[in-house]
PDB file of N, CA and C in Angstrom:
ATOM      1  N   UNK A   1      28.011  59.976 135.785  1.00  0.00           N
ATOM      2  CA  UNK A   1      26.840  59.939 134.936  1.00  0.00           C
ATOM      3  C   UNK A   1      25.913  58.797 135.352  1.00  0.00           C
ATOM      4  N   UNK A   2      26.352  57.405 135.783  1.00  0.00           N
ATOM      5  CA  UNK A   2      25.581  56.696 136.048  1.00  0.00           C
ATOM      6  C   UNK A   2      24.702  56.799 137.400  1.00  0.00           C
ATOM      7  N   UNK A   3      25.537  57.667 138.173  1.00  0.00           N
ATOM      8  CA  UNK A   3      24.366  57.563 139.401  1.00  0.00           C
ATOM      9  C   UNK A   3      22.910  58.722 139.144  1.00  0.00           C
ATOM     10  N   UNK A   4      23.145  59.545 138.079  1.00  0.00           N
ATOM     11  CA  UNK A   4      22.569  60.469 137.740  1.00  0.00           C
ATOM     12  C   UNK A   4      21.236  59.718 136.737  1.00  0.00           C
ATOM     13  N   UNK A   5      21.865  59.065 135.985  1.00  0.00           N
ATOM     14  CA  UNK A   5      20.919  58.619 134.555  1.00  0.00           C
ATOM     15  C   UNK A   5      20.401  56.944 135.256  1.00  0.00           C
ATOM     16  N   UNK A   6      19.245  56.560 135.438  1.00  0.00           N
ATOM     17  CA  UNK A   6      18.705  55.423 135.635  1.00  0.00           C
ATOM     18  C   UNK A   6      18.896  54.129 134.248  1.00  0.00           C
ATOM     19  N   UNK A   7      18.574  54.738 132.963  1.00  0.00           N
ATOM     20  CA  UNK A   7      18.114  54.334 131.936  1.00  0.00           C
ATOM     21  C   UNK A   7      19.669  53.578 131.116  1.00  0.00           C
ATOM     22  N   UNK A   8      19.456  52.697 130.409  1.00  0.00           N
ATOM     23  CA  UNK A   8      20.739  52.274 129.775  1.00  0.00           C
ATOM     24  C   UNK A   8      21.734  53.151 129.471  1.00  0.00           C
ATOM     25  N   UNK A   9      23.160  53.320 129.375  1.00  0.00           N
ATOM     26  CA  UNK A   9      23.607  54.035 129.315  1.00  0.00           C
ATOM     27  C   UNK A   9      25.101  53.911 128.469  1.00  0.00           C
ATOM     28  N   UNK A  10      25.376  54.246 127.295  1.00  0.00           N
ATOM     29  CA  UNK A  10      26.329  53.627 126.222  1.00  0.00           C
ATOM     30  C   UNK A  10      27.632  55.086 126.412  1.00  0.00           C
ATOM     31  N   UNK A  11      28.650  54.308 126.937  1.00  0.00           N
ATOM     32  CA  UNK A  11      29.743  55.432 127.360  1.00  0.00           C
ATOM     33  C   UNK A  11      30.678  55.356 125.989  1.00  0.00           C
ATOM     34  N   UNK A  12      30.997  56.309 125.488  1.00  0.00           N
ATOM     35  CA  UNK A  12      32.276  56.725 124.486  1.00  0.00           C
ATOM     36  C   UNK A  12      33.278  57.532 124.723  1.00  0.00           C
ATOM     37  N   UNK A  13      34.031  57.996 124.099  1.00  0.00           N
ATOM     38  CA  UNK A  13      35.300  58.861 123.802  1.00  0.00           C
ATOM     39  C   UNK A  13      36.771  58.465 124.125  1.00  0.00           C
ATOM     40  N   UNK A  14      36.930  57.686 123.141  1.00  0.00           N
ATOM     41  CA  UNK A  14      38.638  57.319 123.576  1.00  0.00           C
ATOM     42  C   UNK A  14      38.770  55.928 124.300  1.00  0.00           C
ATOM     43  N   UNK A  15      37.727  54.941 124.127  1.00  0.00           N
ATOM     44  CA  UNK A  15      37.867  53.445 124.621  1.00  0.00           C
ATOM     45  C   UNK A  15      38.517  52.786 123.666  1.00  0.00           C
ATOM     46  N   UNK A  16      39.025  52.040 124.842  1.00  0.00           N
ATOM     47  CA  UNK A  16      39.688  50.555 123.751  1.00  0.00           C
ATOM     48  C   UNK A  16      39.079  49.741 124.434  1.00  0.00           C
ATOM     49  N   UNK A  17      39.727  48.414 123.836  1.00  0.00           N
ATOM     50  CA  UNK A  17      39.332  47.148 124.393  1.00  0.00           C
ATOM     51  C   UNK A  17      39.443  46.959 126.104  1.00  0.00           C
ATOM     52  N   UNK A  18      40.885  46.986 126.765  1.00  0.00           N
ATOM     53  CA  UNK A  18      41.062  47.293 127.845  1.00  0.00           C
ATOM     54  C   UNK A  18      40.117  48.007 128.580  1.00  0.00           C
ATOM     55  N   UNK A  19      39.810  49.467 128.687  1.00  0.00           N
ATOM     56  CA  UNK A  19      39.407  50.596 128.944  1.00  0.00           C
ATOM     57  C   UNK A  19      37.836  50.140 129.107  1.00  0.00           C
ATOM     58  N   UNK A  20      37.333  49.704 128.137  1.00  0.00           N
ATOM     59  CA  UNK A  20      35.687  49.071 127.931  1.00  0.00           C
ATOM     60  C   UNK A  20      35.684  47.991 129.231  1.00  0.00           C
ATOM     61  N   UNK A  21      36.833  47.174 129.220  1.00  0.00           N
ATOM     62  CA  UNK A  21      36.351  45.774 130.052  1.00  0.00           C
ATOM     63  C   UNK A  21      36.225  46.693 131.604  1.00  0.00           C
ATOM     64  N   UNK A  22      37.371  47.261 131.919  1.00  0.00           N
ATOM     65  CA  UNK A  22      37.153  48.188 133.048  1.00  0.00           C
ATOM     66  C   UNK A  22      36.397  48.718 133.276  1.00  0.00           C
ATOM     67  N   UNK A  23      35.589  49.619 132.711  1.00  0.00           N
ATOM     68  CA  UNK A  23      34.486  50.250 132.466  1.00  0.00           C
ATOM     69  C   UNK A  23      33.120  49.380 132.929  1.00  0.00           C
ATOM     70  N   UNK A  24      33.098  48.264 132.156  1.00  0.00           N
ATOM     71  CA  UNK A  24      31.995  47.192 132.200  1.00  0.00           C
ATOM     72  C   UNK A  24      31.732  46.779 133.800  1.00  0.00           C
ATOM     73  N   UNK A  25      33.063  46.616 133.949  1.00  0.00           N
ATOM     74  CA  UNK A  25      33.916  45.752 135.522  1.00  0.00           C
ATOM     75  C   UNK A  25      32.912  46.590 136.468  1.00  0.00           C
ATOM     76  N   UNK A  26      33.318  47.138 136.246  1.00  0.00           N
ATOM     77  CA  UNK A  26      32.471  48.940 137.552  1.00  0.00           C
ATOM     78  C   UNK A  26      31.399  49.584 137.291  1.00  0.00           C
ATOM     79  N   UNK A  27      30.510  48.649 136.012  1.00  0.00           N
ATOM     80  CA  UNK A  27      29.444  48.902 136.015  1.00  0.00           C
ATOM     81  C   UNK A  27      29.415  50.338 136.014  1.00  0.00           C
ATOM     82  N   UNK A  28      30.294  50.938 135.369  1.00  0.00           N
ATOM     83  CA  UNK A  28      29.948  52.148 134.518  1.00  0.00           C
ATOM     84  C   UNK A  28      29.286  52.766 133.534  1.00  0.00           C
ATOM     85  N   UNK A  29      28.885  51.529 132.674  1.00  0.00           N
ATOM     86  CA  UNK A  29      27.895  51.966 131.392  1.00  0.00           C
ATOM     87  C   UNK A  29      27.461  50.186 131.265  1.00  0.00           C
ATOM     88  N   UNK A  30      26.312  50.503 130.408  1.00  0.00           N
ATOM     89  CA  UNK A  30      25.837  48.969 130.011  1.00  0.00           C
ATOM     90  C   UNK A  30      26.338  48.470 128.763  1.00  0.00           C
ATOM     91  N   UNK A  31      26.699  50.033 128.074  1.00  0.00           N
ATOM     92  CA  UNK A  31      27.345  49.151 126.434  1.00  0.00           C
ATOM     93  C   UNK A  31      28.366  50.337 126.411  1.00  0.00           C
ATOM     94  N   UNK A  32      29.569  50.135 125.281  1.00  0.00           N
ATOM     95  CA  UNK A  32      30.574  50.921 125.167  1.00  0.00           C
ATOM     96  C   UNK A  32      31.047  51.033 123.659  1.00  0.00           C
ATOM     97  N   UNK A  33      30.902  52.439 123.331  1.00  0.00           N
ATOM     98  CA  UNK A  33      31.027  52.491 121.719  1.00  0.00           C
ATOM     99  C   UNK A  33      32.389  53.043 121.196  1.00  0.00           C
ATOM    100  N   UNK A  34      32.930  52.258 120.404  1.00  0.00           N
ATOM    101  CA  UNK A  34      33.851  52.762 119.709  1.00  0.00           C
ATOM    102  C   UNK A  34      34.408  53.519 119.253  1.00  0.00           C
ATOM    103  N   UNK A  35      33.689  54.304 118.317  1.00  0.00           N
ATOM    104  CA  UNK A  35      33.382  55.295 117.489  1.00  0.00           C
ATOM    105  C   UNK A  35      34.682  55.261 116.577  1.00  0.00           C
ATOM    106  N   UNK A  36      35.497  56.118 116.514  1.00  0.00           N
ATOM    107  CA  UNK A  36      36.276  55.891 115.951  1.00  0.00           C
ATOM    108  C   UNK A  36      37.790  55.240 115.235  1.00  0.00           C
ATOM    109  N   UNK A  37      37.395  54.029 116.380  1.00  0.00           N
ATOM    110  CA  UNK A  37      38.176  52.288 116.267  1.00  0.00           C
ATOM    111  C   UNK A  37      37.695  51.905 115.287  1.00  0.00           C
ATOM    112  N   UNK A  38      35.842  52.047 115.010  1.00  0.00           N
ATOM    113  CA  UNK A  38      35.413  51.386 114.380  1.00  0.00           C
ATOM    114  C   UNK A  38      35.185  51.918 112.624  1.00  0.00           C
ATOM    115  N   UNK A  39      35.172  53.325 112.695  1.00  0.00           N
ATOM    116  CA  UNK A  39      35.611  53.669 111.902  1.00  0.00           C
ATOM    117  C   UNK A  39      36.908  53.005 110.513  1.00  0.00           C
ATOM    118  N   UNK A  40      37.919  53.193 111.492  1.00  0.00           N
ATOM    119  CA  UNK A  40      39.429  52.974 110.715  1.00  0.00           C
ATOM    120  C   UNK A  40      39.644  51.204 111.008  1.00  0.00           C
ATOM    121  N   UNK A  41      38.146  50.735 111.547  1.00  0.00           N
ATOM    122  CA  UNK A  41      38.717  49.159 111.268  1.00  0.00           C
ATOM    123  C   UNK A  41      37.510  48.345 111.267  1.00  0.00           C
ATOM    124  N   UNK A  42      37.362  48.493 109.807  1.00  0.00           N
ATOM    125  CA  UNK A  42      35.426  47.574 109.717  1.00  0.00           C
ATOM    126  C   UNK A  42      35.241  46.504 110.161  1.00  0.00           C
ATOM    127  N   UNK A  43      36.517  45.628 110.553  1.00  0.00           N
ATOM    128  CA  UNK A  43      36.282  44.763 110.990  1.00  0.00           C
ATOM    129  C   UNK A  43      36.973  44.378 112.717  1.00  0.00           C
ATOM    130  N   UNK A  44      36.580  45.896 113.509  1.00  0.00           N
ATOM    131  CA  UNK A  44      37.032  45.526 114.719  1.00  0.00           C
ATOM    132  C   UNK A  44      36.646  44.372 115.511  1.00  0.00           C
ATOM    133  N   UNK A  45      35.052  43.885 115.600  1.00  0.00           N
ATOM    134  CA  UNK A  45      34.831  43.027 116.854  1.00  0.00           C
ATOM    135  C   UNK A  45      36.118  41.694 116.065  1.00  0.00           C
ATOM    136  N   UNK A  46      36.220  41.283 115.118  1.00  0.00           N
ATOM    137  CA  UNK A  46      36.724  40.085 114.776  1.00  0.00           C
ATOM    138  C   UNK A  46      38.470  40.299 115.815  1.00  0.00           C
ATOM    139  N   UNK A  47      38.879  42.024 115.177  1.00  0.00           N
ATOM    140  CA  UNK A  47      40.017  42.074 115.654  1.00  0.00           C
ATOM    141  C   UNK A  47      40.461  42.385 117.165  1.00  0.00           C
ATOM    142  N   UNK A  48      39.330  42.298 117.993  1.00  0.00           N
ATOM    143  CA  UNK A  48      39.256  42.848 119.244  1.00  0.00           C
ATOM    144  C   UNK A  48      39.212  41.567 119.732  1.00  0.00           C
ATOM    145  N   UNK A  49      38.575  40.066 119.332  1.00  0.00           N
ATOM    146  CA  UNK A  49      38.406  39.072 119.672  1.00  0.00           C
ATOM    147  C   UNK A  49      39.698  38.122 119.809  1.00  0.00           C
ATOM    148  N   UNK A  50      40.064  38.230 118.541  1.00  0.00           N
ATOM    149  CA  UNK A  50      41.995  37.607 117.720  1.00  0.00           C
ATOM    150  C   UNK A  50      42.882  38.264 118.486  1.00  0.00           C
ATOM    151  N   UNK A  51      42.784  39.817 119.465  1.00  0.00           N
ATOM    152  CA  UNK A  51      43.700  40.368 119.421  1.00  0.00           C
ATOM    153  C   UNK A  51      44.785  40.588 118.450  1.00  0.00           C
ATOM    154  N   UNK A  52      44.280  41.230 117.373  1.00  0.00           N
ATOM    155  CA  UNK A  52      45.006  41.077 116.242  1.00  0.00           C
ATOM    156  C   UNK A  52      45.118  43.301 116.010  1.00  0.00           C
ATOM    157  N   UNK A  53      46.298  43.113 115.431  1.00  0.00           N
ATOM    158  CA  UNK A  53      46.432  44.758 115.166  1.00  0.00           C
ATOM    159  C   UNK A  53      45.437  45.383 114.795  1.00  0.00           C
ATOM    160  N   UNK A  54      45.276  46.472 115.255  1.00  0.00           N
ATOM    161  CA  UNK A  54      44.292  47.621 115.198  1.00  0.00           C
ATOM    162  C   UNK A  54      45.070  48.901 114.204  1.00  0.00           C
ATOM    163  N   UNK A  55      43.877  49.268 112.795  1.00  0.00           N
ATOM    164  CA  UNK A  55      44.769  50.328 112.120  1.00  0.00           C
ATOM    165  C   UNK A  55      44.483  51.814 112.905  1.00  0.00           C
ATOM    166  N   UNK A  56      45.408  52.370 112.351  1.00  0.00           N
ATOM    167  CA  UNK A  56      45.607  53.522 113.116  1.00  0.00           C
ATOM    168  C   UNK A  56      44.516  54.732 112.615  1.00  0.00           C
ATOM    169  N   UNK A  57      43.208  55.307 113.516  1.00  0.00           N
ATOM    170  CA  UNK A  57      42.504  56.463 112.363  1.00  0.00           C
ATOM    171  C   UNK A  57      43.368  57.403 112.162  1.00  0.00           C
ATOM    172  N   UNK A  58      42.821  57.927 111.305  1.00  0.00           N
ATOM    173  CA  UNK A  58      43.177  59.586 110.667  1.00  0.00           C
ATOM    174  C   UNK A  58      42.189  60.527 110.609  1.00  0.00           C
ATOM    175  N   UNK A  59      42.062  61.364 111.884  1.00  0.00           N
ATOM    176  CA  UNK A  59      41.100  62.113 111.440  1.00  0.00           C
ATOM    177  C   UNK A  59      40.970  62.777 110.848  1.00  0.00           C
ATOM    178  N   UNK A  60      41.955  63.221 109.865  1.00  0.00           N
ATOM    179  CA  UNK A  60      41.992  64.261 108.876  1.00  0.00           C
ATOM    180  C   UNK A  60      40.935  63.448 107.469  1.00  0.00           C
ATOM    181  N   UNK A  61      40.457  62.167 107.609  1.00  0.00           N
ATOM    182  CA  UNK A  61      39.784  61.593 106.757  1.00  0.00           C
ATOM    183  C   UNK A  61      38.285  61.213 106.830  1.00  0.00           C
ATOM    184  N   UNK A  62      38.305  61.324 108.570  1.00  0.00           N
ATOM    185  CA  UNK A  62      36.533  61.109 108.915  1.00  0.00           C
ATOM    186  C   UNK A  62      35.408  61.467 108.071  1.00  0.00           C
ATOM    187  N   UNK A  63      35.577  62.798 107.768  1.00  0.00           N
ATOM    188  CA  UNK A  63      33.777  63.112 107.122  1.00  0.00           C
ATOM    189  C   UNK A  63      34.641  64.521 106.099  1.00  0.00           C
ATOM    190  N   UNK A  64      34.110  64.049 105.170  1.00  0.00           N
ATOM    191  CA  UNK A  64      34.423  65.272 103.729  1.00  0.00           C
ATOM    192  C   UNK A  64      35.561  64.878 103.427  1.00  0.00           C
ATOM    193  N   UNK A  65      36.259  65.922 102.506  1.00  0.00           N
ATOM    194  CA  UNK A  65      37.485  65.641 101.319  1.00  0.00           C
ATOM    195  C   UNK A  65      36.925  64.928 101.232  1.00  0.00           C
ATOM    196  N   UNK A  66      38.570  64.440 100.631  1.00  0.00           N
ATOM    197  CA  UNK A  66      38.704  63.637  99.324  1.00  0.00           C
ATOM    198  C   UNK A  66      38.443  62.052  99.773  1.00  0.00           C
ATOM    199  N   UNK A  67      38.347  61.406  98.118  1.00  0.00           N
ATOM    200  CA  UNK A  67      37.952  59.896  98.428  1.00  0.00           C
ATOM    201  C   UNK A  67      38.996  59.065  99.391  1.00  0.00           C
ATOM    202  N   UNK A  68      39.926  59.250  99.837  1.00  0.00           N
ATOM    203  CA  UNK A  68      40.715  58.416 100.792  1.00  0.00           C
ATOM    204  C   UNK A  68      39.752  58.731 102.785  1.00  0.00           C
ATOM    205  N   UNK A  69      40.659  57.592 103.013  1.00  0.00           N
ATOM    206  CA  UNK A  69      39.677  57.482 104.495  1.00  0.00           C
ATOM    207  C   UNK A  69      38.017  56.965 104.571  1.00  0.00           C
ATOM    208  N   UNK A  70      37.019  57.403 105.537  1.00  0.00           N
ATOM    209  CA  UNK A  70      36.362  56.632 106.260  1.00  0.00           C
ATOM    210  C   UNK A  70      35.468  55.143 105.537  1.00  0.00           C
ATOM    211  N   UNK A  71      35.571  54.878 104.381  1.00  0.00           N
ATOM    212  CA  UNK A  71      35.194  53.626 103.722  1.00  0.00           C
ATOM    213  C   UNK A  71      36.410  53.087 103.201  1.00  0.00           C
ATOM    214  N   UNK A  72      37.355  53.631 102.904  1.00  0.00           N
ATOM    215  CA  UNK A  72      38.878  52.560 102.988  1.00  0.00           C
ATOM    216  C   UNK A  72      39.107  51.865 103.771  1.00  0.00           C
ATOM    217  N   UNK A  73      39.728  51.755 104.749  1.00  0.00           N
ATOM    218  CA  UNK A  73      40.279  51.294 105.845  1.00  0.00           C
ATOM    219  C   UNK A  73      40.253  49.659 105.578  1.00  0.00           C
ATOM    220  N   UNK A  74      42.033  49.376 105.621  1.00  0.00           N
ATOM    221  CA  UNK A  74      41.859  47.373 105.265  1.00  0.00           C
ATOM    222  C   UNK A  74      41.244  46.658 106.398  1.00  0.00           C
ATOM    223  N   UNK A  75      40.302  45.744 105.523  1.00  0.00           N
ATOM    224  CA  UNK A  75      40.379  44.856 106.652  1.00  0.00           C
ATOM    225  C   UNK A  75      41.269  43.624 107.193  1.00  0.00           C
ATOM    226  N   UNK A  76      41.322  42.952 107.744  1.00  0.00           N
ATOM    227  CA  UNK A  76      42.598  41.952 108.224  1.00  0.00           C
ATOM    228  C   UNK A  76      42.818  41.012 106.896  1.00  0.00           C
ATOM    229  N   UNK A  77      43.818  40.382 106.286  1.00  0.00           N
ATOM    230  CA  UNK A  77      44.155  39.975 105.277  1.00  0.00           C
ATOM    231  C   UNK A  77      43.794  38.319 105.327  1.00  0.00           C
ATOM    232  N   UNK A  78      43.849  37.132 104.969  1.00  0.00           N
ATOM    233  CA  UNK A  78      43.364  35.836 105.702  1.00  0.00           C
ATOM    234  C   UNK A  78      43.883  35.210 106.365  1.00  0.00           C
ATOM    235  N   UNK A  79      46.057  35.726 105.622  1.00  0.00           N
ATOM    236  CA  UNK A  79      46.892  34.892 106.702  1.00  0.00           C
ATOM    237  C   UNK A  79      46.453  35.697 107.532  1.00  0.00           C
ATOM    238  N   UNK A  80      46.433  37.289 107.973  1.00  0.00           N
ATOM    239  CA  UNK A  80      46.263  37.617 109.832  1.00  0.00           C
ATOM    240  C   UNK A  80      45.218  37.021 110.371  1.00  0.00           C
ATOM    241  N   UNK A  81      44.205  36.215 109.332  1.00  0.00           N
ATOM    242  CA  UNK A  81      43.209  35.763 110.032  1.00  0.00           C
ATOM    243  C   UNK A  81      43.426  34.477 110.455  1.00  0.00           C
ATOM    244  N   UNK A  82      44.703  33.504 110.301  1.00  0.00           N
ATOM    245  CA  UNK A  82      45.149  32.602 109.849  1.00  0.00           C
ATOM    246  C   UNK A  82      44.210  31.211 109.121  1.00  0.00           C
ATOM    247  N   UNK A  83      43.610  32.291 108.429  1.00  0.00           N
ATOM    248  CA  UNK A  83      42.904  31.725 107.290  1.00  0.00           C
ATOM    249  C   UNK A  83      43.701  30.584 106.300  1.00  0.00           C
ATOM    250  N   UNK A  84      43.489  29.198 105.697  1.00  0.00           N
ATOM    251  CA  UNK A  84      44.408  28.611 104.669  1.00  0.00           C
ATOM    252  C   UNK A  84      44.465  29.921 103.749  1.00  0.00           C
TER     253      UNK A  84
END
């Protein structure tokens, strides 16, 4: 895609942290989106930074039903933040 598209170019589907830096490395895309990391963890950049656990999505919760899923999701607690 990049030798094709001149213009900025934001790669997705199935990145992690790892996967993005590689990506970056080889100048494969200029930015790299989450999508659904960020979803099931509102507070990824903090937890991508800490290397701190990542929750697991559910896509059975993304968009419609019921009230459980895509505005739930915990965020890190203060000890994981090792907050006093």
């Amino acid at each position: 895609m990049r030798r094709s598209f001149r213009g900025l170019y934001i790669a997705n589907n199935g990145y992690d942290l790892d996967l993005a830096r590689k990506a970056r490395r080889r100048n494969l895309a200029d930015f790299i989106a989450f999508r659904r990391l960020y979803i099931a963890n509102p507070d990824l950049v903090d937890r991508l930074r800490m290397g701190a656990r990542l929750n697991v999505p559910d896509r059975a919760t993304f968009f419609g039903g019921a009230a459980a899923g895509y505005t739930d999701y915990p965020f890190l607690t203060a000890a994981e933040r090792g907050a006093p």
